[in-house]
N, C-alpha and C. Protein backbone atom coordinates (compact mmCIF):
# COMPACT_ATOMS: atom_id res chain seq x y z
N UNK A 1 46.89 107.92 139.64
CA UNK A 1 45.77 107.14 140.13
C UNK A 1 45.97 105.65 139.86
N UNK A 2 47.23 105.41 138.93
CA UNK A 2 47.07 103.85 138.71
C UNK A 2 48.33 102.96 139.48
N UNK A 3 49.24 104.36 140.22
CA UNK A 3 50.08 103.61 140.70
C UNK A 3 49.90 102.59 141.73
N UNK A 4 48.94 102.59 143.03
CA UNK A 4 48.69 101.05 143.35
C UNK A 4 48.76 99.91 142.81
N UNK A 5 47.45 100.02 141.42
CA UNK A 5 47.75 98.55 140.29
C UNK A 5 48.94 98.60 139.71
N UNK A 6 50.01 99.60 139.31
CA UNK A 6 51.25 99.17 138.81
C UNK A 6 51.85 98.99 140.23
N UNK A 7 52.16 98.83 141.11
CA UNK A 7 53.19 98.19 142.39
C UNK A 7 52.38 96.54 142.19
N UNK A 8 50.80 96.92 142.49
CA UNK A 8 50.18 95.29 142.77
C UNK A 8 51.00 94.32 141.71
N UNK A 9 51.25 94.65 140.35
CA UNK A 9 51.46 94.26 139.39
C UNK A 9 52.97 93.45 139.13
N UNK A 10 53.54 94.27 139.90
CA UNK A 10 54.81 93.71 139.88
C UNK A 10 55.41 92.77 140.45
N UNK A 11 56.76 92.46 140.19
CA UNK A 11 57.02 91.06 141.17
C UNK A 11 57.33 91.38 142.33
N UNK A 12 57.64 90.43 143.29
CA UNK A 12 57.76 89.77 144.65
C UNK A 12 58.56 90.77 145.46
N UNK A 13 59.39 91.41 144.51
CA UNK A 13 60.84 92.53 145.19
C UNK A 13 59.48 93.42 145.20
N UNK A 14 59.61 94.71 146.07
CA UNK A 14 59.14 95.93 146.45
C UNK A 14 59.33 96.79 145.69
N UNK A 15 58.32 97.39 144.61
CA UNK A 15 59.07 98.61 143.63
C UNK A 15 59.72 99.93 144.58
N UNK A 16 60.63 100.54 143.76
CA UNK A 16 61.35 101.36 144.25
C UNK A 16 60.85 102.81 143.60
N UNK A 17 60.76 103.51 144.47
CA UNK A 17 60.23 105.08 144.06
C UNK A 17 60.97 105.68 143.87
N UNK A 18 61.66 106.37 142.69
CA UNK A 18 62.95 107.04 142.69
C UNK A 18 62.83 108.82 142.69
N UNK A 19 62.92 109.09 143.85
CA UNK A 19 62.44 110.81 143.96
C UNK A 19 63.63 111.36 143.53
N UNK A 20 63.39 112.14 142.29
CA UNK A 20 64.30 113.05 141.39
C UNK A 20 64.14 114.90 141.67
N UNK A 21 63.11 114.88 143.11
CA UNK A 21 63.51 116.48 143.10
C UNK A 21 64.95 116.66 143.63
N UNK A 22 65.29 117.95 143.85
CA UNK A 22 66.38 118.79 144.33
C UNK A 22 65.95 118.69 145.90
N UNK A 23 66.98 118.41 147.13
CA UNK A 23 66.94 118.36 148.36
C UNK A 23 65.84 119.81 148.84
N UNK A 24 66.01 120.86 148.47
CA UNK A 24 65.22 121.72 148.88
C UNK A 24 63.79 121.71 148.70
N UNK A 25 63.14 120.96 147.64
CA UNK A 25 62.02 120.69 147.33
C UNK A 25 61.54 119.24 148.18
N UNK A 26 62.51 118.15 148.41
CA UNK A 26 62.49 117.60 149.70
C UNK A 26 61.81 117.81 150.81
N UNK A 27 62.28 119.08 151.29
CA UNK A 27 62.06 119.28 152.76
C UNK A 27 60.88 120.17 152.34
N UNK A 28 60.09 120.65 151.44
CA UNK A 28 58.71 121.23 151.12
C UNK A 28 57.63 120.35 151.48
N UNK A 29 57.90 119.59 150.81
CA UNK A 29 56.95 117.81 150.69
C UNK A 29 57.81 116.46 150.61
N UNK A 30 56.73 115.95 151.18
CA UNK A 30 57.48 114.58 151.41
C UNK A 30 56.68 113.25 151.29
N UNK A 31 57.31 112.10 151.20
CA UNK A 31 56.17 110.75 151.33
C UNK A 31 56.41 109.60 152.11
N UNK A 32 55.66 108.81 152.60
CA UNK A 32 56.16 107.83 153.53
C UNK A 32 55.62 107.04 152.73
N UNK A 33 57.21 106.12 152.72
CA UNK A 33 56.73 105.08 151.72
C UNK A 33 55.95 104.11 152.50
N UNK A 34 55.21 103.14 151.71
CA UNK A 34 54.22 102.57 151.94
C UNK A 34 54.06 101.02 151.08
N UNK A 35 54.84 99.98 151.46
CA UNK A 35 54.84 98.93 149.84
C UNK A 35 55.94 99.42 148.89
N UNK A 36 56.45 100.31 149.22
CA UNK A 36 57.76 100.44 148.20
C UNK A 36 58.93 101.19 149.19
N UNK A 37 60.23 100.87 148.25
CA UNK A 37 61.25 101.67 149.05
C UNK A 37 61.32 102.93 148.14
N UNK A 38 61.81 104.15 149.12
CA UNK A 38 61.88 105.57 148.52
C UNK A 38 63.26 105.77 148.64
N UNK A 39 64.00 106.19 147.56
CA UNK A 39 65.46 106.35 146.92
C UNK A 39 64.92 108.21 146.18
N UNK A 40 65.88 109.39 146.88
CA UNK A 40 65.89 110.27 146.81
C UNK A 40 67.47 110.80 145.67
N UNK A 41 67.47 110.71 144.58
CA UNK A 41 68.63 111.40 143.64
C UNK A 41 68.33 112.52 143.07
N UNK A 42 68.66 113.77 142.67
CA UNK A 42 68.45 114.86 142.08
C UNK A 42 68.57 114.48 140.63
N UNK A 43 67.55 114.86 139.81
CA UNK A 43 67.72 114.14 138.44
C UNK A 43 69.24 114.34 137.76
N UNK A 44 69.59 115.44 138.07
CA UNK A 44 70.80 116.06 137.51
C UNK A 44 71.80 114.75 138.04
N UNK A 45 71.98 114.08 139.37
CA UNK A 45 73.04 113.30 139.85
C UNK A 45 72.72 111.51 139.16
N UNK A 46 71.35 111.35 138.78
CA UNK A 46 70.82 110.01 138.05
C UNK A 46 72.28 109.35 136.96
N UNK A 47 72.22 110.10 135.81
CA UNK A 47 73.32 109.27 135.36
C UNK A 47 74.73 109.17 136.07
N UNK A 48 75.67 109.81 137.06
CA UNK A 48 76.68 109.62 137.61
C UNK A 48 76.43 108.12 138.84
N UNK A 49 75.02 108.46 139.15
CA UNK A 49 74.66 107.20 140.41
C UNK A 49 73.54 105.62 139.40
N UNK A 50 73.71 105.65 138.25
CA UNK A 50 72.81 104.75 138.08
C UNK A 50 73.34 103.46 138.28
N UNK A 51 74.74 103.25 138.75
CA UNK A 51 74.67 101.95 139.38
C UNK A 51 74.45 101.65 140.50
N UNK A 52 73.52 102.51 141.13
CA UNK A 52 73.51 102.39 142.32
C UNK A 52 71.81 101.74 142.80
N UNK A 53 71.49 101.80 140.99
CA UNK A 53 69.73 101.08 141.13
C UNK A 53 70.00 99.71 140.25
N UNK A 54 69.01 99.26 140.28
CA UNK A 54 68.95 97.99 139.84
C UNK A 54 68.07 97.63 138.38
N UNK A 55 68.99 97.71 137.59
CA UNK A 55 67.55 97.71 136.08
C UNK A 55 66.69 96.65 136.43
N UNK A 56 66.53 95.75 137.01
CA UNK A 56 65.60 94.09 137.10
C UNK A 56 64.62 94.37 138.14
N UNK A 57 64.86 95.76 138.91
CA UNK A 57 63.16 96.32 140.09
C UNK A 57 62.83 97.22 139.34
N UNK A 58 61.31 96.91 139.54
CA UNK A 58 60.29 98.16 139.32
C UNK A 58 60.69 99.64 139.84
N UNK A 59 61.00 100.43 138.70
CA UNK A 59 61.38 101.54 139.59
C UNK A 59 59.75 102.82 138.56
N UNK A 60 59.56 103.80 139.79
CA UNK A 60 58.80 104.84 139.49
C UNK A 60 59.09 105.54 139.85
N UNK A 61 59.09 106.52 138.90
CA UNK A 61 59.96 108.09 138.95
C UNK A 61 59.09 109.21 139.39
N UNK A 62 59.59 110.19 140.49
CA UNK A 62 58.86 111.20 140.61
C UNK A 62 59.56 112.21 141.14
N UNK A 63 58.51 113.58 140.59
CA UNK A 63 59.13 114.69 140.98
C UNK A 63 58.04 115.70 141.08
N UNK A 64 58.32 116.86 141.26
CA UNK A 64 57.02 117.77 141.69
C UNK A 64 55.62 118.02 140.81
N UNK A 65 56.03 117.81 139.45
CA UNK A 65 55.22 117.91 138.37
C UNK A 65 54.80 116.87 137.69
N UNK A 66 55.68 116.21 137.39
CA UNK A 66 55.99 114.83 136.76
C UNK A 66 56.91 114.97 135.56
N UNK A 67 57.31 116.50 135.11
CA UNK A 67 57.58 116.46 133.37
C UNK A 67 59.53 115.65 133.62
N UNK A 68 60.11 116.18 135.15
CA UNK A 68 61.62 115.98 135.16
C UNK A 68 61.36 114.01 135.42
N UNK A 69 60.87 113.91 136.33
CA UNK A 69 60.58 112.27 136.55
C UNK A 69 59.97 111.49 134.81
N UNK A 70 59.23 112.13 134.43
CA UNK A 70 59.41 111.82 132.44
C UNK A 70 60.75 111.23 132.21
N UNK A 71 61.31 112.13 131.97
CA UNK A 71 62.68 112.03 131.44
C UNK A 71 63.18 111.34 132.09
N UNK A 72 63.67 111.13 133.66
CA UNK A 72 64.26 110.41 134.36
C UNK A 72 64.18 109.14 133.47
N UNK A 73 62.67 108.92 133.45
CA UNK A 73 62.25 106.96 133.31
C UNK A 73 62.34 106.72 131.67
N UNK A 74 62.62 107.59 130.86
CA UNK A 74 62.80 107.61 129.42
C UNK A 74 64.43 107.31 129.75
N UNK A 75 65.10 108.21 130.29
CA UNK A 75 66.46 107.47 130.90
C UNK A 75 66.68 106.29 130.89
N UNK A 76 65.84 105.75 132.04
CA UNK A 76 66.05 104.83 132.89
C UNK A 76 65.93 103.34 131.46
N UNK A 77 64.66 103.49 130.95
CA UNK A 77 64.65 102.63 129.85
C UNK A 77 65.99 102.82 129.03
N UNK A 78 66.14 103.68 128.45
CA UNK A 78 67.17 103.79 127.56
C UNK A 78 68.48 103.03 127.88
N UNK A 79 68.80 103.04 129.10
CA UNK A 79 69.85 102.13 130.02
C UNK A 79 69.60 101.10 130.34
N UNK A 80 68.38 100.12 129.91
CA UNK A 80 68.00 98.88 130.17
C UNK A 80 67.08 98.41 131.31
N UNK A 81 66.25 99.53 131.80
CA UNK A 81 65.50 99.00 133.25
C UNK A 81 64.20 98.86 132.29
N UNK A 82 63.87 97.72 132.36
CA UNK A 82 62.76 96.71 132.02
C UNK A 82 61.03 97.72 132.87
N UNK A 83 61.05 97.69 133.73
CA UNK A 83 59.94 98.00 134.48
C UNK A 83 59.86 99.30 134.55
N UNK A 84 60.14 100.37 134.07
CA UNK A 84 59.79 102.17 134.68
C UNK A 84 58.44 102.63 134.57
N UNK A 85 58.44 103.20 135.03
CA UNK A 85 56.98 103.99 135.15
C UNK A 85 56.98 105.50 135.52
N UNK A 86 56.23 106.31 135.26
CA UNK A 86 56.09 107.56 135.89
C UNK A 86 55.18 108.09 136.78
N UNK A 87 55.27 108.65 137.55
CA UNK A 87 54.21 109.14 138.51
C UNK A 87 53.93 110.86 137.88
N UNK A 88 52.73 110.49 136.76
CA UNK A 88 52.19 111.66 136.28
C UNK A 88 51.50 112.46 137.40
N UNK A 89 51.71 113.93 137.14
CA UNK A 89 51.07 114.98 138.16
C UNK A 89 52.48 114.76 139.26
N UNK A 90 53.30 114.22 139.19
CA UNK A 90 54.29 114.45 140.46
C UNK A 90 53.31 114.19 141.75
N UNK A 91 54.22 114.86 142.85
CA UNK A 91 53.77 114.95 144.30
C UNK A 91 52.89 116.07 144.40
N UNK A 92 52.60 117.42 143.44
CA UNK A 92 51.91 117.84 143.60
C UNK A 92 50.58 117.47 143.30
């Protein structure tokens, strides 16, 4: 419920939504991004691709529940991204 005010919040770049389900859970549900760009990695592939994000954008992690997108953004800090956030409750 607070992710609007955390995007409003951020700087000038577009936060980035980083969807950590598995492709099959993909094609179950889905989101059109809206004010942010949507970047789809399977949490499992996150550390082999993390240069492929940017630690200095807002990134928010999600996944069906929220508990794998957790970890993702406990990751994501741990590797130096300044801005993470989680999208508690997932997409469900």
């Amino acid at each position: 419920s607070q992710l609007p005010d955390w995007f409003a919040a951020q700087s000038a770049t577009a936060p980035l939504v980083l969807d950590v389900r598995e492709p099959g859970e993909l094609r179950t549900a889905s989101l059109r991004p809206d004010g942010f760009e949507l970047v789809a990695i399977p949490m499992n592939e996150v550390p082999a691709r993390l240069a492929e994000l940017d630690p200095d954008r807002p990134v928010a992690c999600l996944c069906h529940h929220g508990a794998r997108s957790q970890r993702v953004a406990m990751f994501l800090e741990h590797h130096g991204f300044g801005q993470v956030a989680n999208i508690a409750g997932g997409i469900d």
